[in-house]
N, C-alpha and C. Protein backbone atom coordinates (compact mmCIF):
# COMPACT_ATOMS: atom_id res chain seq x y z
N UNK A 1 28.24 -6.95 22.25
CA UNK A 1 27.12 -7.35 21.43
C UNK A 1 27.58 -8.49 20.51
N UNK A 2 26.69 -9.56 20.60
CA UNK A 2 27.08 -10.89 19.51
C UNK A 2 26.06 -10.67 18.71
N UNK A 3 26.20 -11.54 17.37
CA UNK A 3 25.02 -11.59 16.35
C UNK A 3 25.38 -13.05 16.02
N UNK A 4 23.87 -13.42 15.72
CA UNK A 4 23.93 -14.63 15.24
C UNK A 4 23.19 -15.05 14.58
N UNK A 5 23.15 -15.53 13.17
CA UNK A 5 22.50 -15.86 12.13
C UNK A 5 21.77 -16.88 12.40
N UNK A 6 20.35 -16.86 12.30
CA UNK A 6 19.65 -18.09 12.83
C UNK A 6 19.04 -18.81 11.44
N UNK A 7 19.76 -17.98 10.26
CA UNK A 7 18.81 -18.50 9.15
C UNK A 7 19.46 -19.78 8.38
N UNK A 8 18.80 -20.65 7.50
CA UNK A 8 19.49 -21.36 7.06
C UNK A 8 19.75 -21.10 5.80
N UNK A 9 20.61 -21.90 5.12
CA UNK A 9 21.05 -21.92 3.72
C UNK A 9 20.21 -21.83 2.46
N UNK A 10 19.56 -21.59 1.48
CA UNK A 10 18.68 -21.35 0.89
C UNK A 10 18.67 -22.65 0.04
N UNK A 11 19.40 -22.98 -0.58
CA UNK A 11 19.61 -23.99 -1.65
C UNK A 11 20.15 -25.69 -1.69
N UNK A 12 20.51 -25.58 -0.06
CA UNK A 12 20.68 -26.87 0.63
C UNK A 12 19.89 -27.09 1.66
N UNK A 13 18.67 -25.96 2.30
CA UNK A 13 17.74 -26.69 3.14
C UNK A 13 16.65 -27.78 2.25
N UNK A 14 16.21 -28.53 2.97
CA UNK A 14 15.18 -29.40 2.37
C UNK A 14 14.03 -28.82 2.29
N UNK A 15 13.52 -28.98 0.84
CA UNK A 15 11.99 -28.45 0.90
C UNK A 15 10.73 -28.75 1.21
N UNK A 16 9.30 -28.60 1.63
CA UNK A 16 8.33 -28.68 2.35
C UNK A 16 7.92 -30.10 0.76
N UNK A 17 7.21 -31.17 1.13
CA UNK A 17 6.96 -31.90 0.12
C UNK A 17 5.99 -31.12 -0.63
N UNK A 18 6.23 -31.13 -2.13
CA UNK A 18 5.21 -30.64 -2.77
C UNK A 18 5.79 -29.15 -3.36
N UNK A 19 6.39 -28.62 -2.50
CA UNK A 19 7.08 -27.10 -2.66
C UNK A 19 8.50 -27.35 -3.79
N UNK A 20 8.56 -25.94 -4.84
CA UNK A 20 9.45 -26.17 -5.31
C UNK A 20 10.36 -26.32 -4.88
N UNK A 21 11.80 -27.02 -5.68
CA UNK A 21 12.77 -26.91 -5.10
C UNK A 21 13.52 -25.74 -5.68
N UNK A 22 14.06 -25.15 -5.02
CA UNK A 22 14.68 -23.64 -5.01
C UNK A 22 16.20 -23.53 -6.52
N UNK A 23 16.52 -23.25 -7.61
CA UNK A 23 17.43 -22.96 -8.46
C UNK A 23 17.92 -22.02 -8.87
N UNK A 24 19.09 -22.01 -8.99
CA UNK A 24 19.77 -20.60 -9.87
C UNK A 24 20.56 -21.24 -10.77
N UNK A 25 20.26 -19.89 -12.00
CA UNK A 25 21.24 -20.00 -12.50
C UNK A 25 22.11 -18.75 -12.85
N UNK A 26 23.22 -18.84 -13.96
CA UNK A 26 23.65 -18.14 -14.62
C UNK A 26 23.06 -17.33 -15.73
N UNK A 27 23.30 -15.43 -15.52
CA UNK A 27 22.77 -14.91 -16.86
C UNK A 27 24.00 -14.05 -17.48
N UNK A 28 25.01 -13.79 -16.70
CA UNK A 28 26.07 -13.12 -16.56
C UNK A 28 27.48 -13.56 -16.01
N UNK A 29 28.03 -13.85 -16.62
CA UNK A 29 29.42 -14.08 -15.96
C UNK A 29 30.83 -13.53 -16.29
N UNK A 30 31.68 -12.59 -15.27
CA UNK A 30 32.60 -12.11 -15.55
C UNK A 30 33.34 -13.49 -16.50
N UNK A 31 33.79 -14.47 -15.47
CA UNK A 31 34.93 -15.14 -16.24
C UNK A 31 34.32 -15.67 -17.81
N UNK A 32 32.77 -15.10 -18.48
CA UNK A 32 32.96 -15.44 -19.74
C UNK A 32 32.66 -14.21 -20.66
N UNK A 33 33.52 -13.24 -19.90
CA UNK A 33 33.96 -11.80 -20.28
C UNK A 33 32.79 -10.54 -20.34
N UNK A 34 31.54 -11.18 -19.10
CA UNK A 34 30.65 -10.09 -18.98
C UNK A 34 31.06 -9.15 -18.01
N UNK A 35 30.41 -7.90 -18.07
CA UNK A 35 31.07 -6.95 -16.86
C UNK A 35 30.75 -7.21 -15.89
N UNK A 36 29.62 -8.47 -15.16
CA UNK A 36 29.64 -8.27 -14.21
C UNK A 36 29.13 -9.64 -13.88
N UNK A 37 28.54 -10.49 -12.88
CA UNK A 37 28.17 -11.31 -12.34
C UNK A 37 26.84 -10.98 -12.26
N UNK A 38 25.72 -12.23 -12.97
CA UNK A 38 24.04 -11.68 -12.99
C UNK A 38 23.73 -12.93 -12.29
N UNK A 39 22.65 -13.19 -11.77
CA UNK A 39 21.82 -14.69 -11.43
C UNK A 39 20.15 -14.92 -11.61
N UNK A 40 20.17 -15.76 -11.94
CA UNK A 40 18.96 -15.86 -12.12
C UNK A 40 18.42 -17.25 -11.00
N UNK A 41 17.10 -16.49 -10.04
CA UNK A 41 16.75 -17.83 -8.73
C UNK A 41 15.02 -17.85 -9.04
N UNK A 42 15.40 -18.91 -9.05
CA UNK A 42 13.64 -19.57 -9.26
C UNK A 42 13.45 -20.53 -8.11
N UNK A 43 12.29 -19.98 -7.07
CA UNK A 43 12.02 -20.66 -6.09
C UNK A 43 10.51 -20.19 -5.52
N UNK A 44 10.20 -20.99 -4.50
CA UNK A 44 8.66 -20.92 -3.91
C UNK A 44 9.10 -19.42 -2.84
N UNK A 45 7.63 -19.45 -2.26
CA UNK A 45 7.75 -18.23 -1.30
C UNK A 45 8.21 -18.37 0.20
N UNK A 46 7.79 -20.14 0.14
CA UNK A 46 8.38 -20.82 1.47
C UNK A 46 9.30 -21.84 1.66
N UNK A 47 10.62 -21.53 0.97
CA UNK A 47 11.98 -22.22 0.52
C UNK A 47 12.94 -21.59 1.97
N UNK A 48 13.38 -22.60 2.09
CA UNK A 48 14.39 -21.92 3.51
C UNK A 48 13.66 -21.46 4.46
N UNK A 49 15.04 -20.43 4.93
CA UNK A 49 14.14 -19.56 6.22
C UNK A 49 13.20 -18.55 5.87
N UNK A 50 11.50 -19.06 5.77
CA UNK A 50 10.67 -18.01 5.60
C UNK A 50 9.92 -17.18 6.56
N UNK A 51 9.19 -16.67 6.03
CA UNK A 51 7.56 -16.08 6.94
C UNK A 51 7.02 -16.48 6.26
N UNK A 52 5.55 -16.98 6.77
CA UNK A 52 4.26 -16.96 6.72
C UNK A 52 3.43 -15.85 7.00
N UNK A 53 2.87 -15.10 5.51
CA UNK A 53 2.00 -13.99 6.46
C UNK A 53 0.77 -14.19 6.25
N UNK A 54 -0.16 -13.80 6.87
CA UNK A 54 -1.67 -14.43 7.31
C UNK A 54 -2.58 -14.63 6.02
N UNK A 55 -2.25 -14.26 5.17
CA UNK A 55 -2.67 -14.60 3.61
C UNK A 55 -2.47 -16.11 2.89
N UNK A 56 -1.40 -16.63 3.76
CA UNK A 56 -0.90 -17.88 3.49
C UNK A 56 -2.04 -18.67 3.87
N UNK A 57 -3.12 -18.71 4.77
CA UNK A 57 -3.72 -19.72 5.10
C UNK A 57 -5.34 -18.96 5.40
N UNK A 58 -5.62 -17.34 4.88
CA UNK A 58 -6.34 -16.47 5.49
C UNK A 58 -6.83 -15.81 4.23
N UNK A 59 -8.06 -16.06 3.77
CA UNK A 59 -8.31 -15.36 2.52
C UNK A 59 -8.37 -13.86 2.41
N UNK A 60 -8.31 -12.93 3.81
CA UNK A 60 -8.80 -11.92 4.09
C UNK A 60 -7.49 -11.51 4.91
N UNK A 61 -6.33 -12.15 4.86
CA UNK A 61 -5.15 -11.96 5.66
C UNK A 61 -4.19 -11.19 4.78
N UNK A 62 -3.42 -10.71 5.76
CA UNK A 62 -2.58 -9.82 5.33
C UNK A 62 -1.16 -10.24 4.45
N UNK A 63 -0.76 -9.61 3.42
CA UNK A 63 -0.20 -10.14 2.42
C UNK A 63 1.55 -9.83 2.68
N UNK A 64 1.88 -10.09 2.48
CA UNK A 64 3.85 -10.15 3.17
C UNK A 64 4.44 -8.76 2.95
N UNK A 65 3.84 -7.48 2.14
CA UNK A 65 3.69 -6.56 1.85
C UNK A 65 3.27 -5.53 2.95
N UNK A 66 2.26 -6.18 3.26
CA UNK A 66 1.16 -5.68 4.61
C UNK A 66 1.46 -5.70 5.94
N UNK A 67 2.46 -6.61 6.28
CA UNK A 67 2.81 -7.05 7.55
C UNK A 67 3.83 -6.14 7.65
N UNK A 68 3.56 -5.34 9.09
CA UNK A 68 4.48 -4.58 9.09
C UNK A 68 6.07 -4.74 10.07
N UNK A 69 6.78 -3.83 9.95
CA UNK A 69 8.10 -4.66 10.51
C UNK A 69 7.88 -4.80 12.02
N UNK A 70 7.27 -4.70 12.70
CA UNK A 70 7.64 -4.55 14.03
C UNK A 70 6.83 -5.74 14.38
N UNK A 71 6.29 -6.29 13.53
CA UNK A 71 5.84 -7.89 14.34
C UNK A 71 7.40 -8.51 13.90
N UNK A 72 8.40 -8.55 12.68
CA UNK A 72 9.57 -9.41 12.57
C UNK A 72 10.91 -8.18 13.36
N UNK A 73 10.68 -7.41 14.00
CA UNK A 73 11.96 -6.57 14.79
C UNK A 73 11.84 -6.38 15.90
N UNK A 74 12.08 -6.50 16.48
CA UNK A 74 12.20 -6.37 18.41
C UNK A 74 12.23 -7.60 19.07
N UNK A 75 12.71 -7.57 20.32
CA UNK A 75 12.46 -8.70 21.63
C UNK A 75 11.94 -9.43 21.57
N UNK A 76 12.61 -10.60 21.03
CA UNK A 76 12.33 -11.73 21.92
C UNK A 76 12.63 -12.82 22.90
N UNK A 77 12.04 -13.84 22.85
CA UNK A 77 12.18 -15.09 23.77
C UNK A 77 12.53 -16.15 23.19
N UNK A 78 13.44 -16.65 23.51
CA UNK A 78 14.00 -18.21 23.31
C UNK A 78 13.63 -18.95 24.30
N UNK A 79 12.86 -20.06 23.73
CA UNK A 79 12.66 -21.37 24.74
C UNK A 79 13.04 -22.39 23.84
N UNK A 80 13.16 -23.64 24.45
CA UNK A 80 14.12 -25.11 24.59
C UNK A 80 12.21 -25.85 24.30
N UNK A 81 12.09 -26.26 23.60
CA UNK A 81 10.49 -27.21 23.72
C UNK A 81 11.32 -28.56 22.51
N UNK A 82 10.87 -30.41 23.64
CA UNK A 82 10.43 -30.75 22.39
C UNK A 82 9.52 -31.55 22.36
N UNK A 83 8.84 -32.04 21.50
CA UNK A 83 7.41 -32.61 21.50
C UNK A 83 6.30 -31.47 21.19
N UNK A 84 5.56 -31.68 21.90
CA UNK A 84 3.92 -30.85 21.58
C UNK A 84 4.16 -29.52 22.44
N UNK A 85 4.15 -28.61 21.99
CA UNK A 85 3.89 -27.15 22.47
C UNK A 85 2.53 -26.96 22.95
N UNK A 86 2.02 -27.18 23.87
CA UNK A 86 0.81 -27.43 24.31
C UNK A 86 0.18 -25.78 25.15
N UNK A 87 -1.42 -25.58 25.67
CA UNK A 87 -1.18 -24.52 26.33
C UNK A 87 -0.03 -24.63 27.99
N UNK A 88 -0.29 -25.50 28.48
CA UNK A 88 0.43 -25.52 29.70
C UNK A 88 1.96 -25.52 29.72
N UNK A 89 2.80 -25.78 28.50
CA UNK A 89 4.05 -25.82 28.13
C UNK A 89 4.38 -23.71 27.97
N UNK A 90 3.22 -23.29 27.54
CA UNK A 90 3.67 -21.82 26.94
C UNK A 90 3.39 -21.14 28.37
N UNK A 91 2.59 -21.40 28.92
CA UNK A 91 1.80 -20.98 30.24
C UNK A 91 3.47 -21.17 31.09
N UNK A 92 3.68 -22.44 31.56
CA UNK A 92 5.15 -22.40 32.00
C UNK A 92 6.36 -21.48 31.81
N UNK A 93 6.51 -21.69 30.54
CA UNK A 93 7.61 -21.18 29.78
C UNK A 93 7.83 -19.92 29.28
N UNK A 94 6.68 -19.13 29.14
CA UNK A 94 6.39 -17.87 28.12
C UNK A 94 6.63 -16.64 29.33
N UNK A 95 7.21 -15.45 28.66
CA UNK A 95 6.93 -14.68 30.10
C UNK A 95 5.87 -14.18 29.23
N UNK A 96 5.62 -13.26 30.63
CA UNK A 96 4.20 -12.39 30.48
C UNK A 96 3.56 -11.93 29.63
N UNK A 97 4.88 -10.69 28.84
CA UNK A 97 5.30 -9.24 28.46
C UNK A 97 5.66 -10.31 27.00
N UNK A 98 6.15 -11.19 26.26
CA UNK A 98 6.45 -11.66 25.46
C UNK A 98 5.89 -11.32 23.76
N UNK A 99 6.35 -10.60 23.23
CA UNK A 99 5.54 -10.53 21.73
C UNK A 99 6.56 -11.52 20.18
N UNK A 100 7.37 -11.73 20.93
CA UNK A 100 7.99 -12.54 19.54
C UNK A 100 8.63 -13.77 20.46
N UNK A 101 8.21 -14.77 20.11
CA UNK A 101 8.71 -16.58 20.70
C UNK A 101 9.17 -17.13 19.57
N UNK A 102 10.71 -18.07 19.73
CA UNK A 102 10.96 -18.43 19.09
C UNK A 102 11.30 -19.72 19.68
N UNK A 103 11.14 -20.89 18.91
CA UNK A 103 11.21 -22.17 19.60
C UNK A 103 12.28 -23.13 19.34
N UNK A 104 13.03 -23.42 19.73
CA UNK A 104 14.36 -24.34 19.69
C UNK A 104 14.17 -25.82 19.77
N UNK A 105 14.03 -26.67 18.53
CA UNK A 105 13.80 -27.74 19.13
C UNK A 105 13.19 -28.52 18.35
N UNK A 106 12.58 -30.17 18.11
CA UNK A 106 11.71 -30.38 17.32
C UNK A 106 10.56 -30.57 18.02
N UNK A 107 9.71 -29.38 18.06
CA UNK A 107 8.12 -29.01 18.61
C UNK A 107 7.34 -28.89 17.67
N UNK A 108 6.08 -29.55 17.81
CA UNK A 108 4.95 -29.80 17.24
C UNK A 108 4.18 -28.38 18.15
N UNK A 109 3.79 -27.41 17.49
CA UNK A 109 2.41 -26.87 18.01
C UNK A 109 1.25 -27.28 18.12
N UNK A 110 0.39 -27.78 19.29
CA UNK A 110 -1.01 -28.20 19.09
C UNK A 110 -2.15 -27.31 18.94
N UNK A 111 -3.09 -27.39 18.63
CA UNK A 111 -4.28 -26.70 18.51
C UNK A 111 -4.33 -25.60 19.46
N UNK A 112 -4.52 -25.82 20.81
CA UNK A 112 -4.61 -25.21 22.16
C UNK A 112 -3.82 -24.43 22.36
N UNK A 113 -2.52 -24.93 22.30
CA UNK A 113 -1.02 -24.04 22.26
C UNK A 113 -1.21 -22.68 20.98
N UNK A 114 -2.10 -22.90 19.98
CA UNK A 114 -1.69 -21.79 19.06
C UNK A 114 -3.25 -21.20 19.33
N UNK A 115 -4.55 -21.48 19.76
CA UNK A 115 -5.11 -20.92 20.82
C UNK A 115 -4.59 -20.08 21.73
N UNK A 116 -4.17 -20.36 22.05
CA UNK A 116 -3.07 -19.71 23.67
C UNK A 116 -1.90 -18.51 23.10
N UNK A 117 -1.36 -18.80 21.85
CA UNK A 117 -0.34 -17.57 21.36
C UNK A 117 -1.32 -16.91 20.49
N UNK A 118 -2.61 -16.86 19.97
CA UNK A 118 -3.24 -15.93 19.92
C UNK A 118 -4.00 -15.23 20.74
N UNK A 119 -4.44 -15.95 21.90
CA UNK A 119 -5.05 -14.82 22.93
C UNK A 119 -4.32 -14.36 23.30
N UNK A 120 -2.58 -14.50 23.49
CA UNK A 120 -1.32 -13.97 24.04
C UNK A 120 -1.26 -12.82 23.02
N UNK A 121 -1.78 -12.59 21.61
CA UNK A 121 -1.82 -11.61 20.44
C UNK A 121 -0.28 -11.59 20.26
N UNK A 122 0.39 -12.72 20.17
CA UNK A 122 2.21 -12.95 20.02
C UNK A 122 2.22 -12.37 18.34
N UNK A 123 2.83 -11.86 18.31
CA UNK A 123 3.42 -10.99 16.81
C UNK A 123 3.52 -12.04 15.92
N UNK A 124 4.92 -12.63 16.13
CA UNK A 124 5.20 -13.72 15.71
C UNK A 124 5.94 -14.98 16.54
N UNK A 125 5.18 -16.16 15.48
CA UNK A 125 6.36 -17.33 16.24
C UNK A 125 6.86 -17.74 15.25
N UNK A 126 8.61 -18.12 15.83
CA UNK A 126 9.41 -18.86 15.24
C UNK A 126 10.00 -20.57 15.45
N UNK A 127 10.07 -21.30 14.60
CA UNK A 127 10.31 -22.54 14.74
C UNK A 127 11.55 -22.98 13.97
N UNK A 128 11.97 -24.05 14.36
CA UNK A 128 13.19 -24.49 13.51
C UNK A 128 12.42 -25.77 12.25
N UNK A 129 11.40 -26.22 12.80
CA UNK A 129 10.67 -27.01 11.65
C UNK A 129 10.17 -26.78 10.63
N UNK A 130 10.16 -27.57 9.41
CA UNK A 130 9.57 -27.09 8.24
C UNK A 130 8.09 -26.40 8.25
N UNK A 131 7.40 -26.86 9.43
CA UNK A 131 6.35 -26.38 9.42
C UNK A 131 5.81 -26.05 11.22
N UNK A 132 4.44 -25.55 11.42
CA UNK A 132 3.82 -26.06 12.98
C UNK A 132 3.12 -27.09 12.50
N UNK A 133 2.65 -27.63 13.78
CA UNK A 133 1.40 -28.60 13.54
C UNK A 133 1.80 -30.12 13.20
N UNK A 134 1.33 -30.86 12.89
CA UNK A 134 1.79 -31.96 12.32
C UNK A 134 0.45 -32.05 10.87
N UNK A 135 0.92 -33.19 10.26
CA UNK A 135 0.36 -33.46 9.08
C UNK A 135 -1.31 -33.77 9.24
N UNK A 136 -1.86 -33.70 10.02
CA UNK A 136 -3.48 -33.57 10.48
C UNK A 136 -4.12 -31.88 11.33
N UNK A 137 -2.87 -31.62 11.89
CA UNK A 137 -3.18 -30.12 12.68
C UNK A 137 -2.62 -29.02 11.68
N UNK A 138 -2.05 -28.69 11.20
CA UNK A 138 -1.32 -28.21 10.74
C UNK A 138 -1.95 -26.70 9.80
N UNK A 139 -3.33 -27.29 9.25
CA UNK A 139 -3.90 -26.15 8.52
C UNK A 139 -4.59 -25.23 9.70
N UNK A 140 -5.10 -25.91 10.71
CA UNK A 140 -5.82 -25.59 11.59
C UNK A 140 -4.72 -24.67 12.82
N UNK A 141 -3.66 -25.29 12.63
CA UNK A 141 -2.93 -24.09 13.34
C UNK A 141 -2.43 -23.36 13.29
N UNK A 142 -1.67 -23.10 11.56
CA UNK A 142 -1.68 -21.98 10.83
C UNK A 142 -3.33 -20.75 10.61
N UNK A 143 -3.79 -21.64 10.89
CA UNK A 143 -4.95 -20.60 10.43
C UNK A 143 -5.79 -19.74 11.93
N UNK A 144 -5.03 -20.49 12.89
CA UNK A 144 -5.79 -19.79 14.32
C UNK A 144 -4.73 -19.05 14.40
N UNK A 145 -3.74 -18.70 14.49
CA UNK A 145 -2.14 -18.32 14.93
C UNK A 145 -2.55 -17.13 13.47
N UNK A 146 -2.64 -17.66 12.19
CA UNK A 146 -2.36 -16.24 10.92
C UNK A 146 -3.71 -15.46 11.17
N UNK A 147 -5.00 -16.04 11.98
CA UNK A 147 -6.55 -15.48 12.03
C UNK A 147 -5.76 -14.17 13.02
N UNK A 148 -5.36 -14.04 13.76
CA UNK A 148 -4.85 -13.29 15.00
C UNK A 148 -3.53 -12.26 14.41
N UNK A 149 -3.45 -12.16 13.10
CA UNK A 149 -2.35 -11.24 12.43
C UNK A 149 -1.11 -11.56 13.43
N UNK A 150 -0.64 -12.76 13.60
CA UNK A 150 0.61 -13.22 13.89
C UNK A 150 1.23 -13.40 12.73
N UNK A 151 2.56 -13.80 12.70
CA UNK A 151 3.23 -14.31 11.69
C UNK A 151 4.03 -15.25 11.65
N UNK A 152 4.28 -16.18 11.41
CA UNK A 152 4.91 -16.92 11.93
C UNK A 152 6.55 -17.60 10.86
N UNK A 153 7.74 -17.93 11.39
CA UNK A 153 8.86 -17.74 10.91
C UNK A 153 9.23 -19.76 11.10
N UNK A 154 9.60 -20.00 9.88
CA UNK A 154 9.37 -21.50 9.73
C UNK A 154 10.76 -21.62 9.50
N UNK A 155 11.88 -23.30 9.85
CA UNK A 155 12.98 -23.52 9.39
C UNK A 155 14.06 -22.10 9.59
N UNK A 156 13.98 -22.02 10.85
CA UNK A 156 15.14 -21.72 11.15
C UNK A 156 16.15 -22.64 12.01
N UNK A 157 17.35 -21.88 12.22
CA UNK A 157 18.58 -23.26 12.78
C UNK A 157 19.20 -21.87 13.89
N UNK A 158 18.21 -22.95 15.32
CA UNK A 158 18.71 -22.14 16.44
C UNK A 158 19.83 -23.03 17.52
N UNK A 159 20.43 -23.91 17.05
CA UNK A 159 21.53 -24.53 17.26
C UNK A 159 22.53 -23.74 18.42
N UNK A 160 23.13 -22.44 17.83
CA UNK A 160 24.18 -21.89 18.35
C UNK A 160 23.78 -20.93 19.31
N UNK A 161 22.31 -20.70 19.62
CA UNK A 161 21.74 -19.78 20.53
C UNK A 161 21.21 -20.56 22.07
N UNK A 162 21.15 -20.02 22.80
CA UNK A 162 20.91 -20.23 24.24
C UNK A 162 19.01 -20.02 24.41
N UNK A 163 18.38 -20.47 25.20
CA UNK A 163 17.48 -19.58 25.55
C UNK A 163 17.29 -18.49 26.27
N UNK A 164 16.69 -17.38 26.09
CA UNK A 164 16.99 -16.18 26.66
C UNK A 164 16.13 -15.19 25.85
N UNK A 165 16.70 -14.05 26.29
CA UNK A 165 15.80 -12.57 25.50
C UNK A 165 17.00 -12.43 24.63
N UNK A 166 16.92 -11.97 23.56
CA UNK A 166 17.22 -11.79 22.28
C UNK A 166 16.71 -10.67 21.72
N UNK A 167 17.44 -9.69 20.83
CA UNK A 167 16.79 -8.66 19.54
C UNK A 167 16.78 -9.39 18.61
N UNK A 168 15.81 -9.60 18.00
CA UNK A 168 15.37 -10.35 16.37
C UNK A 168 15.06 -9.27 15.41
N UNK A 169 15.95 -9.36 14.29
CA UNK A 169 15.75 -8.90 12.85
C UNK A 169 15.00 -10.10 12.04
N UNK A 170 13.90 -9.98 11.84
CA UNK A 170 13.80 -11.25 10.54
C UNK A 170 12.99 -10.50 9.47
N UNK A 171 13.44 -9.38 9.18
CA UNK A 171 12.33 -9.05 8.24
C UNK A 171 11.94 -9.62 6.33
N UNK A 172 11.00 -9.74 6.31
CA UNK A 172 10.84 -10.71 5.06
C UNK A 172 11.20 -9.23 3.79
N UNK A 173 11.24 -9.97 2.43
CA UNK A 173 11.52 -9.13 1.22
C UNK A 173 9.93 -8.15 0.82
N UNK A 174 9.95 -7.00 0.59
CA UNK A 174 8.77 -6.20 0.54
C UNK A 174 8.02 -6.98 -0.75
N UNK A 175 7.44 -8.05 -1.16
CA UNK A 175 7.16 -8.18 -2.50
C UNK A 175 5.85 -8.22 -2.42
N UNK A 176 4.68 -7.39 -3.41
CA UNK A 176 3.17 -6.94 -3.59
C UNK A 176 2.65 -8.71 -3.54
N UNK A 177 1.36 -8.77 -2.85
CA UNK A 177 0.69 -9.90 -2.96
C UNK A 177 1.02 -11.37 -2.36
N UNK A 178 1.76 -11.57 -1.95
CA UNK A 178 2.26 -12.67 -1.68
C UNK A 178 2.31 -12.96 -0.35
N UNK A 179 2.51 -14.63 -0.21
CA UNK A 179 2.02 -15.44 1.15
C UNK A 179 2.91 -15.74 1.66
N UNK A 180 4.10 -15.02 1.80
CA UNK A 180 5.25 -15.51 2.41
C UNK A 180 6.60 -14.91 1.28
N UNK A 181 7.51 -14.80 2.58
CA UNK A 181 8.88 -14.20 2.03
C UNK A 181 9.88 -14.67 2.76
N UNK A 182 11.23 -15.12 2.31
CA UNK A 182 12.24 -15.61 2.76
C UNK A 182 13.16 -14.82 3.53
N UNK A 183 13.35 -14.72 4.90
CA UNK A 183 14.01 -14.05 5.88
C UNK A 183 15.25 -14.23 5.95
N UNK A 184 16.07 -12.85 6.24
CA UNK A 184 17.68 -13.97 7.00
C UNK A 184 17.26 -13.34 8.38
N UNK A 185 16.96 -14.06 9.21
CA UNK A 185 16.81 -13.80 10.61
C UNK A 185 17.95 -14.04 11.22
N UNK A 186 18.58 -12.84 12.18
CA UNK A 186 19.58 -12.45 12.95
C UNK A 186 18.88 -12.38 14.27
N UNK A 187 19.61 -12.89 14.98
CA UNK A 187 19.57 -11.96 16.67
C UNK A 187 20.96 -11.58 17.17
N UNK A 188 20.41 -10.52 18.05
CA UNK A 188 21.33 -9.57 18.58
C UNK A 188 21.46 -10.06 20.20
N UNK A 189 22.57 -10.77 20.96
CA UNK A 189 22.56 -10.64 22.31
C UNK A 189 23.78 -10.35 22.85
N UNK A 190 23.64 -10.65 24.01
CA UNK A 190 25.24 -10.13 25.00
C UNK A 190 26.34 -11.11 24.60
């Protein structure tokens, strides 16, 4: 069994424009004779490797609280895409039986394509880009993909992984109300 951290760094990934940028500081420090080491992190909900849960773009969607683990734990699929994730690209590429896709690559999701992973009722998708969509699609395909209680897992770094079936851990932090939570997503393979 290998494991492999697909998440990125919290405080050196680049942030979404507009989104805070992620800080800590000091509240505690042994070497200035406290007992222990404290921190204090001030950051957005979609800093690093996050989720999106359907509240993010869904007034009536489910809140990062709500989403339960088994859309971010179990089996999935690694595919190689780059350019437009289109329906005929997932149709190719996707197996059947598939409930968690994760995408390697710099892929744009199009409209159709996130059409297509919601009639597929895919749990979640994962991407290595700051976002899906591009800067004109983008609300529109978060919002067909989060309408379908998917979830979807943004800025991850699948670099050191193959495509293949995979066990995925990505589960987000339990916090009440909120549109997103920062993952360390692991997979488990041979």
């Amino acid at each position: 069994m290998k494991l492999y951290d697909i998440s990125k760094e919290l405080f050196t990934t680049p942030v979404y424009p507009g989104d805070p940028v992620p800080e800590v500081g000091p509240i505690r420090r042994i070497e200035r004779g406290d007992f222990c080491n404290l921190s204090r992190i001030s950051m957005g909900s979609h800093n690093g490797t996050h989720m999106d849960a359907p509240w993010h773009f869904v007034p009536e969607g489910k809140t990062i609280e709500q989403v339960t683990l088994d859309h971010s734990i179990g089996m999935c699929q690694i595919i190689d895409v780059e350019g437009e994730v289109t329906r005929n690209v997932l149709e190719e590429m996707m197996q059947e039986d598939c409930e968690r896709l994760l995408i390697r690559g710099n892929a744009e999701i199009t409209v159709e394509g996130a059409v297509y992973l919601a009639e597929k009722k895919l749990l979640l998708l994962g991407v290595e880009k700051m976002t899906v969509g591009n800067e004109k699609t983008q609300a529109q395909v978060h919002q067909t993909m989060l309408r379908a209680d998917m979830v979807i897992v943004e800025n991850l770094n699948l670099s050191a992984v193959e495509p293949g079936c995979y066990f995925l851990v990505a589960a987000p932090l339990k916090m009440k109300e909120m549109d997103g939570s920062p993952v360390r997503a692991v997979l488990i393979g041979n």
